[in-house]
PDB file of N, CA and C in Angstrom:
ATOM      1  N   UNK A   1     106.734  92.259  98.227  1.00  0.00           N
ATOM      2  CA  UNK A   1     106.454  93.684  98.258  1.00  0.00           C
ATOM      3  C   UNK A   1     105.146  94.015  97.538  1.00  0.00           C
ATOM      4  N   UNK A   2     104.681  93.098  96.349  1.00  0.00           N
ATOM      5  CA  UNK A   2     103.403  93.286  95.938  1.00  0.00           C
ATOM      6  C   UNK A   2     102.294  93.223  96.621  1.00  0.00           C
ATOM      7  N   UNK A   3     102.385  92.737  98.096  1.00  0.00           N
ATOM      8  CA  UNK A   3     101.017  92.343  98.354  1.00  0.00           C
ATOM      9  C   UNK A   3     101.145  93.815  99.473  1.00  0.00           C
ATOM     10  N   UNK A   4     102.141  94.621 100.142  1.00  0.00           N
ATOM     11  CA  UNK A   4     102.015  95.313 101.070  1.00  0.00           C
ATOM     12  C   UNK A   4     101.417  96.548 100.106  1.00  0.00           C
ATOM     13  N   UNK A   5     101.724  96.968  98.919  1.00  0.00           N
ATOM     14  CA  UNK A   5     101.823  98.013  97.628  1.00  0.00           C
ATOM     15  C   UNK A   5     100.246  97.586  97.679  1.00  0.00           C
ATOM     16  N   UNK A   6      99.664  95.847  97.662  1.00  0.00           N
ATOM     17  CA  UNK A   6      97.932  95.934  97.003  1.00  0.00           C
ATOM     18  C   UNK A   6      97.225  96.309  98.127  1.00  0.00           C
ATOM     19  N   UNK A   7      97.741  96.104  99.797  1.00  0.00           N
ATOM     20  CA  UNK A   7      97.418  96.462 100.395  1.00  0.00           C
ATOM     21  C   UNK A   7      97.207  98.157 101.047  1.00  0.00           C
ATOM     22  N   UNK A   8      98.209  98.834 100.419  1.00  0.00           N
ATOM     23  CA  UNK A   8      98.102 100.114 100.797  1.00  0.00           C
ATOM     24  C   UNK A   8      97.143 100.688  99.936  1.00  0.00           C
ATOM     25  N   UNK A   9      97.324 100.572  98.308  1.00  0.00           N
ATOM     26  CA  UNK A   9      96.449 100.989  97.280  1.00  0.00           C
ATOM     27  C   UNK A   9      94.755 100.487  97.891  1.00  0.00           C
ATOM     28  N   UNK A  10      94.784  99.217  98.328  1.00  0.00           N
ATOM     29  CA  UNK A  10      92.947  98.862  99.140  1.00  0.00           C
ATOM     30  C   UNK A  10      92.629  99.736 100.271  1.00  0.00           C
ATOM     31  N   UNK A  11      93.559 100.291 100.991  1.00  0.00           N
ATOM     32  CA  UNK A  11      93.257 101.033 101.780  1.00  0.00           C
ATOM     33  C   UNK A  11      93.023 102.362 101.716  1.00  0.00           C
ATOM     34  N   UNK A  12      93.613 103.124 100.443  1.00  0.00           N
ATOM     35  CA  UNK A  12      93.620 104.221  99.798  1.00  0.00           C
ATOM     36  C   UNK A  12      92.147 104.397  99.641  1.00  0.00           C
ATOM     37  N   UNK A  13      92.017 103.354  98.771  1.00  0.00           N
ATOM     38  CA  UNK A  13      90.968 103.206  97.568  1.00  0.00           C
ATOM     39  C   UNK A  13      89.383 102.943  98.442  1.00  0.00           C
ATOM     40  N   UNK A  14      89.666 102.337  99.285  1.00  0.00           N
ATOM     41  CA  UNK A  14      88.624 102.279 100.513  1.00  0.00           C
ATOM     42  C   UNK A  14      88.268 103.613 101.667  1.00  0.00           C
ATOM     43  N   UNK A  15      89.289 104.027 101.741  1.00  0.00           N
ATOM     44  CA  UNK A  15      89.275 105.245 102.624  1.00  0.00           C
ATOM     45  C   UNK A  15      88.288 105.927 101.813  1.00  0.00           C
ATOM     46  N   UNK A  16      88.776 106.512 100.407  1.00  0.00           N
ATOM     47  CA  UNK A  16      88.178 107.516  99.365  1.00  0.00           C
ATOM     48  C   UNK A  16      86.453 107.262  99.460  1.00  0.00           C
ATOM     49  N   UNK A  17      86.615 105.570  99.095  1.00  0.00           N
ATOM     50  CA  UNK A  17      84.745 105.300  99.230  1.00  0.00           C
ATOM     51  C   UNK A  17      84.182 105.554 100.283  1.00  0.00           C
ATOM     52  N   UNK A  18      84.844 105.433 101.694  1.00  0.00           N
ATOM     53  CA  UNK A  18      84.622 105.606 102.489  1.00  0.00           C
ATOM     54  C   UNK A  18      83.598 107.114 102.759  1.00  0.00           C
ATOM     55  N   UNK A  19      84.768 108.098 102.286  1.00  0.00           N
ATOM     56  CA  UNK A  19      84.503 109.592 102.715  1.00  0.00           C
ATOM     57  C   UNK A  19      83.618 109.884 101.612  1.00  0.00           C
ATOM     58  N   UNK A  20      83.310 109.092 100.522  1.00  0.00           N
ATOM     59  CA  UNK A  20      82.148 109.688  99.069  1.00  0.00           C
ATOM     60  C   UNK A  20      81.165 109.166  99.820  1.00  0.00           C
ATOM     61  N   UNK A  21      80.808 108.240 100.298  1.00  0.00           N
ATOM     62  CA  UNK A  21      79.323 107.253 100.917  1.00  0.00           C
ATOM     63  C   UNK A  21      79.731 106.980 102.041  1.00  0.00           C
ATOM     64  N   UNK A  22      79.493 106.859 103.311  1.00  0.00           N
ATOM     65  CA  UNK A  22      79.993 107.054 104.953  1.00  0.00           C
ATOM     66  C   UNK A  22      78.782 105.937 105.447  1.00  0.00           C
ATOM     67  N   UNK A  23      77.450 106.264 105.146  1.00  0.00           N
ATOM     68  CA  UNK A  23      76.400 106.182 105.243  1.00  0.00           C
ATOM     69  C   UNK A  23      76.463 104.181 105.901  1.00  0.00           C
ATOM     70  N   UNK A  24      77.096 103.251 103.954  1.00  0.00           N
ATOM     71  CA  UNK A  24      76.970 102.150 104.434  1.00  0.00           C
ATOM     72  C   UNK A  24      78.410 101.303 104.535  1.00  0.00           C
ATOM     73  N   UNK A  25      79.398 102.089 105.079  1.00  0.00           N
ATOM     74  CA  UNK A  25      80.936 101.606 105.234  1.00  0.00           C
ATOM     75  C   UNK A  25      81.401 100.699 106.547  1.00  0.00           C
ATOM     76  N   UNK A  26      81.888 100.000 106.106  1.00  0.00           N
ATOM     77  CA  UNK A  26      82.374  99.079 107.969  1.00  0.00           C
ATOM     78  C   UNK A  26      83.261  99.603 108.459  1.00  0.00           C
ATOM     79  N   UNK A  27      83.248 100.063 109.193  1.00  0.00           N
ATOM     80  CA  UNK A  27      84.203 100.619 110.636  1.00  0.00           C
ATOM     81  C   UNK A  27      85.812 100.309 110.743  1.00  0.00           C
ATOM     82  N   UNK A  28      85.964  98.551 110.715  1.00  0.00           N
ATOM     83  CA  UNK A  28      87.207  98.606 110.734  1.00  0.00           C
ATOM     84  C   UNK A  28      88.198  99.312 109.555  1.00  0.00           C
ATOM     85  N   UNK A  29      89.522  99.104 110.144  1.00  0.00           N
ATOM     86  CA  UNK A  29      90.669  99.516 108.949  1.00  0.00           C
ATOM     87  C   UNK A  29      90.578  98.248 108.216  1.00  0.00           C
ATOM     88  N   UNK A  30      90.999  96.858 108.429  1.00  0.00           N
ATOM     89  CA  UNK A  30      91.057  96.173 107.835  1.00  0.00           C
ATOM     90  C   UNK A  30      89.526  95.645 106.711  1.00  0.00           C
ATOM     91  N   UNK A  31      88.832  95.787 107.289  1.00  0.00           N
ATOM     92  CA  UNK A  31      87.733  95.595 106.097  1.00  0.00           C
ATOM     93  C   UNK A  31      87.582  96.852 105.066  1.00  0.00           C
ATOM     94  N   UNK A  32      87.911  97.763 105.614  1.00  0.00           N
ATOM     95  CA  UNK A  32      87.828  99.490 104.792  1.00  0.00           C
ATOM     96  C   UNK A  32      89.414  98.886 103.309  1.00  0.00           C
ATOM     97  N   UNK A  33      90.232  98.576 103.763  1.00  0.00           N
ATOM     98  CA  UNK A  33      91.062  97.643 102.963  1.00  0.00           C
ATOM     99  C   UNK A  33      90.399  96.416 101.814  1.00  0.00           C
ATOM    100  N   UNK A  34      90.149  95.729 102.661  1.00  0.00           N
ATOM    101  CA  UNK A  34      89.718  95.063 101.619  1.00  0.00           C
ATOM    102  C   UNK A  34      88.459  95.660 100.762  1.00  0.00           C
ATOM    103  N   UNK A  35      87.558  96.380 100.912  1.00  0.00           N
ATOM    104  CA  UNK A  35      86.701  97.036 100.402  1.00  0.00           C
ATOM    105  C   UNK A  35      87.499  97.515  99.360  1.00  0.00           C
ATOM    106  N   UNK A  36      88.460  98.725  99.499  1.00  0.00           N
ATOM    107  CA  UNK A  36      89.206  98.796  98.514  1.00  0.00           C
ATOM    108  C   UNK A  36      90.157  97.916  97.670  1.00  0.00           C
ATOM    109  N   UNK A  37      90.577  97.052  98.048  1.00  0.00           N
ATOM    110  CA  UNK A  37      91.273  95.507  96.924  1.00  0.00           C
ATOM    111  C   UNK A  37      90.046  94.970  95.887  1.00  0.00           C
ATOM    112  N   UNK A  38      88.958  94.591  96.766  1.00  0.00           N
ATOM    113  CA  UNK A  38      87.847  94.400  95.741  1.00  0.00           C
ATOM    114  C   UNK A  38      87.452  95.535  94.910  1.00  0.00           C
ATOM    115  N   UNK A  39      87.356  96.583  95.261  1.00  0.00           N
ATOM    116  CA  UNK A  39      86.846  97.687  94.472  1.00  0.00           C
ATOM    117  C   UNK A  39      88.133  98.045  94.005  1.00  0.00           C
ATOM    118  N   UNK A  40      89.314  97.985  93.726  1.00  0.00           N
ATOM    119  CA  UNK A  40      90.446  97.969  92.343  1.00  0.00           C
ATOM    120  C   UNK A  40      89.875  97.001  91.910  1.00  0.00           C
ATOM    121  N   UNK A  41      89.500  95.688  91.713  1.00  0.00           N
ATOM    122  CA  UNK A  41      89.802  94.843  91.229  1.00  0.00           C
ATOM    123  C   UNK A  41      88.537  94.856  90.014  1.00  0.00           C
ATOM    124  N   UNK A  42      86.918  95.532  90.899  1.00  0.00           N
ATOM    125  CA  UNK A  42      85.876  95.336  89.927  1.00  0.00           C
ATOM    126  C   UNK A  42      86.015  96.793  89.671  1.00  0.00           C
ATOM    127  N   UNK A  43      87.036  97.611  89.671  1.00  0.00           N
ATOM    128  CA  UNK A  43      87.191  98.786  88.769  1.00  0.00           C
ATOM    129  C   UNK A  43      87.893  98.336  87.791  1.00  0.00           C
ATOM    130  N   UNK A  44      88.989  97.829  88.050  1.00  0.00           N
ATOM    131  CA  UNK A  44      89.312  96.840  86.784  1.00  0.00           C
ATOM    132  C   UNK A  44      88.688  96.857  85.817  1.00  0.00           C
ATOM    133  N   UNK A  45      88.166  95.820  86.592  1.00  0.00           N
ATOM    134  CA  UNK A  45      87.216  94.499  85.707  1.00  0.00           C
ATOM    135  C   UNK A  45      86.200  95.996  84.347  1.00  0.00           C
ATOM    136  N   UNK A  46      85.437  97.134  85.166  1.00  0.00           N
ATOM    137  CA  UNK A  46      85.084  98.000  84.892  1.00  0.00           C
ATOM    138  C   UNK A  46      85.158  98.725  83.355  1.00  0.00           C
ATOM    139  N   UNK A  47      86.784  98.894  83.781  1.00  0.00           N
ATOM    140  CA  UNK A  47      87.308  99.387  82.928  1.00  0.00           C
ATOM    141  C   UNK A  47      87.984  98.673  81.848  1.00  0.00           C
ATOM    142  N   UNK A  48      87.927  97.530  81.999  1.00  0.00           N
ATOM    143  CA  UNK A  48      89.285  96.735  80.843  1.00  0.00           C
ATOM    144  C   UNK A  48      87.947  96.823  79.960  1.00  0.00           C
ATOM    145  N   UNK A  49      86.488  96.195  80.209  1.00  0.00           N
ATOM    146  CA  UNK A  49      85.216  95.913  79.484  1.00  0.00           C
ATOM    147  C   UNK A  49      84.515  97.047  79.289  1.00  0.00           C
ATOM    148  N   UNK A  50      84.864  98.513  79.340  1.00  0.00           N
ATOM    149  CA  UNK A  50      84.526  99.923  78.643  1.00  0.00           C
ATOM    150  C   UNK A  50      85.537 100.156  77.573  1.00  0.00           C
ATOM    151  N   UNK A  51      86.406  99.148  77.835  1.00  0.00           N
ATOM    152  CA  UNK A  51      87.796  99.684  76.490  1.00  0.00           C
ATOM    153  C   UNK A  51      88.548 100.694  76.782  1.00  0.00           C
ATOM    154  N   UNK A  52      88.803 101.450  78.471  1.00  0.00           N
ATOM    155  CA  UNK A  52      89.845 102.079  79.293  1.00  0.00           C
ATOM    156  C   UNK A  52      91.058 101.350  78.964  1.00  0.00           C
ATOM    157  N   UNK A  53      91.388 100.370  79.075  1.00  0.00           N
ATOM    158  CA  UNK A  53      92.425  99.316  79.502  1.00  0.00           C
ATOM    159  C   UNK A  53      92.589  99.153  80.732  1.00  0.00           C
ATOM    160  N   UNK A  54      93.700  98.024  81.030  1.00  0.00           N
ATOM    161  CA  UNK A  54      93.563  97.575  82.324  1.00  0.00           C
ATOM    162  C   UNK A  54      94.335  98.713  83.160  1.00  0.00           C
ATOM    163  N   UNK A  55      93.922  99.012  84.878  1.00  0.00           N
ATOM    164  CA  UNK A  55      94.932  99.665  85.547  1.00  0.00           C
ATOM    165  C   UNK A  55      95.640  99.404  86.396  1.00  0.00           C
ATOM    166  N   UNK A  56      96.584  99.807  86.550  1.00  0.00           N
ATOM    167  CA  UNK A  56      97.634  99.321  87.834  1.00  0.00           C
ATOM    168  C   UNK A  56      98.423 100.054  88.337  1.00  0.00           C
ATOM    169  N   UNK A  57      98.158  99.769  89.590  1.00  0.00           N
ATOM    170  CA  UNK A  57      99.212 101.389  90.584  1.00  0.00           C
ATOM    171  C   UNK A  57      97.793 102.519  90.587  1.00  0.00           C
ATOM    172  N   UNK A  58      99.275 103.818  91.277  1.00  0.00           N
ATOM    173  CA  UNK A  58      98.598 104.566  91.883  1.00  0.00           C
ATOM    174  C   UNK A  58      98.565 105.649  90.501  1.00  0.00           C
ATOM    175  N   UNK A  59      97.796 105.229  90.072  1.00  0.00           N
ATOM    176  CA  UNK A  59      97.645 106.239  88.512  1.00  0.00           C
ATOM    177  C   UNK A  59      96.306 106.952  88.645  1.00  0.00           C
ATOM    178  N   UNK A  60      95.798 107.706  88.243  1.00  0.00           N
ATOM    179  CA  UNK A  60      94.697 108.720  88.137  1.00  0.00           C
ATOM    180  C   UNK A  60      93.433 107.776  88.082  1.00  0.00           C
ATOM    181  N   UNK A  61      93.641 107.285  86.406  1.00  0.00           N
ATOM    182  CA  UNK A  61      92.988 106.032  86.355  1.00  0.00           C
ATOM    183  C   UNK A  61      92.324 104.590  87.388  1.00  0.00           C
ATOM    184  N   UNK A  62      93.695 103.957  87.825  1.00  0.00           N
ATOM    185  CA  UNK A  62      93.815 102.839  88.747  1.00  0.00           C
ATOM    186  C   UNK A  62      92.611 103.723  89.801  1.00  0.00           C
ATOM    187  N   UNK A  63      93.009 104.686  90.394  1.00  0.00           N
ATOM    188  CA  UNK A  63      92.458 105.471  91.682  1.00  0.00           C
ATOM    189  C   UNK A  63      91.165 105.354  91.636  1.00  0.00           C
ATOM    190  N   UNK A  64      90.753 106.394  90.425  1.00  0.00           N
ATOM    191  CA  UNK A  64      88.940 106.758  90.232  1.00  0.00           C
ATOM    192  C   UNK A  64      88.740 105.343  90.072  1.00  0.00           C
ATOM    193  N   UNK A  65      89.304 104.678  89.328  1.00  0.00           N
ATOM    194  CA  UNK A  65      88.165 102.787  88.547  1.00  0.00           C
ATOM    195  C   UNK A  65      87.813 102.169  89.871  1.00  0.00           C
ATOM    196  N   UNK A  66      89.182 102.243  90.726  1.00  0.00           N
ATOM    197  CA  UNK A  66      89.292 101.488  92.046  1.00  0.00           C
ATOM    198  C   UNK A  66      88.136 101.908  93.216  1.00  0.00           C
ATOM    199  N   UNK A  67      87.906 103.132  93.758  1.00  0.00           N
ATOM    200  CA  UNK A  67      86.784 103.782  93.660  1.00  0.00           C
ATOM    201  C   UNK A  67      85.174 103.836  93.534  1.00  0.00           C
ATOM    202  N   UNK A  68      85.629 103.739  91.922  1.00  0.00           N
ATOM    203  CA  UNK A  68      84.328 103.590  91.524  1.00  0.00           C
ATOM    204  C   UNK A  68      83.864 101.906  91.979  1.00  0.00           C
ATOM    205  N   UNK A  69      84.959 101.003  91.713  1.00  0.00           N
ATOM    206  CA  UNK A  69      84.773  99.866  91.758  1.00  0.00           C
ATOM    207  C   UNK A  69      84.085  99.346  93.491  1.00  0.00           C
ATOM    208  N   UNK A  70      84.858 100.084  94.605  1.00  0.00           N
ATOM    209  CA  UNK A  70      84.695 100.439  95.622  1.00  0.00           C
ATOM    210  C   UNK A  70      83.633 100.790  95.988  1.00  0.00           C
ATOM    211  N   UNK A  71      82.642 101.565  95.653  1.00  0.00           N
ATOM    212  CA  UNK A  71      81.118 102.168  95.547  1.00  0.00           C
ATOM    213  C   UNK A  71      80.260 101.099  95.388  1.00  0.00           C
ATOM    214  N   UNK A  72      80.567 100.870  93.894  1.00  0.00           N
ATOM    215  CA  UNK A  72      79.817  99.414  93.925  1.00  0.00           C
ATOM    216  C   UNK A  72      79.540  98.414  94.403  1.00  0.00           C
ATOM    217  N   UNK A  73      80.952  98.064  95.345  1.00  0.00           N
ATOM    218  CA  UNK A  73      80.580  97.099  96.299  1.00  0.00           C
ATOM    219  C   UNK A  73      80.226  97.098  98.117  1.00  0.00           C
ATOM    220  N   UNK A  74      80.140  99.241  97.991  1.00  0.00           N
ATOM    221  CA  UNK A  74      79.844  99.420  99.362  1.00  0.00           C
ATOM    222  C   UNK A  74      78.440  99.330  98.958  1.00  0.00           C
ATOM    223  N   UNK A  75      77.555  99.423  97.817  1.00  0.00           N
ATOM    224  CA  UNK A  75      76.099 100.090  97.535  1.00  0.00           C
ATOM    225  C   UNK A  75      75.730  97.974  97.993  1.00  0.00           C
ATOM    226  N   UNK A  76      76.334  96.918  97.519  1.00  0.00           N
ATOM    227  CA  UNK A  76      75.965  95.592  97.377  1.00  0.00           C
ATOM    228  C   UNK A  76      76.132  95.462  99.219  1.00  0.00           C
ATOM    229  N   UNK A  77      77.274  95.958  99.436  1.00  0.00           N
ATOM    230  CA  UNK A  77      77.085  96.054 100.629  1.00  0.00           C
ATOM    231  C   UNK A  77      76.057  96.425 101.493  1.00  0.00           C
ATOM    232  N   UNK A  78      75.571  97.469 101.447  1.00  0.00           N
ATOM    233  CA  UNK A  78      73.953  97.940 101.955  1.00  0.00           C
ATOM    234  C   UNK A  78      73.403  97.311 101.491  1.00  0.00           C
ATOM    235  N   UNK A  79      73.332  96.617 100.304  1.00  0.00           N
ATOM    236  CA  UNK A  79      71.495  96.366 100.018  1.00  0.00           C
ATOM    237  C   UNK A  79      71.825  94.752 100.720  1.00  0.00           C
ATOM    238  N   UNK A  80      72.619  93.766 101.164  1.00  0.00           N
ATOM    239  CA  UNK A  80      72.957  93.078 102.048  1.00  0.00           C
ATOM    240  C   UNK A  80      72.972  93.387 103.422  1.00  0.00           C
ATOM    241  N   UNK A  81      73.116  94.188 104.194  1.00  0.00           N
ATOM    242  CA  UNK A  81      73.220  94.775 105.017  1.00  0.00           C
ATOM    243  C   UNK A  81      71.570  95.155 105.579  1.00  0.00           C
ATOM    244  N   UNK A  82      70.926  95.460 104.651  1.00  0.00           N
ATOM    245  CA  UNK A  82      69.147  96.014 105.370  1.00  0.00           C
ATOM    246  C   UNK A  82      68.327  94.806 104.417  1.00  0.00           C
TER     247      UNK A  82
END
């Protein structure tokens, strides 16, 4: 059940980046997913090393880090991309 829960939260969390930056996002559902799994994961990463603590689930926190984390790797995405 953990991996369908990391999968919905990547898709959440990808959608959101999606609709903040449109500009350099991939099309499919399934990569818009993983966009968001990686971006929880380097929101994480983000936040455990600002001294947030770590997040998990669908918490306020988890959401924005995931997100933010999400951005970051749609922006690596473009500058790969052109």
């Amino acid at each position: 059940m953990g991996l369908v829960w990391l999968a919905l939260f990547g898709l959440v969390v990808g959608s959101l980046a999606k609709m903040i930056r449109p500009d350099n996002a991939p099309d499919s559902w399934w990569k818009t997913s993983l966009l968001g799994i990686g971006g929880a994961w380097v929101g994480n990463w983000v936040g455990s090393t600002l001294g947030f603590g770590p997040y998990s689930g669908f918490s306020f926190g988890g959401v924005a880090f995931g997100v933010l984390g999400a951005l970051i790797i749609l922006w690596a995405y473009g500058k790969m991309k052109s």
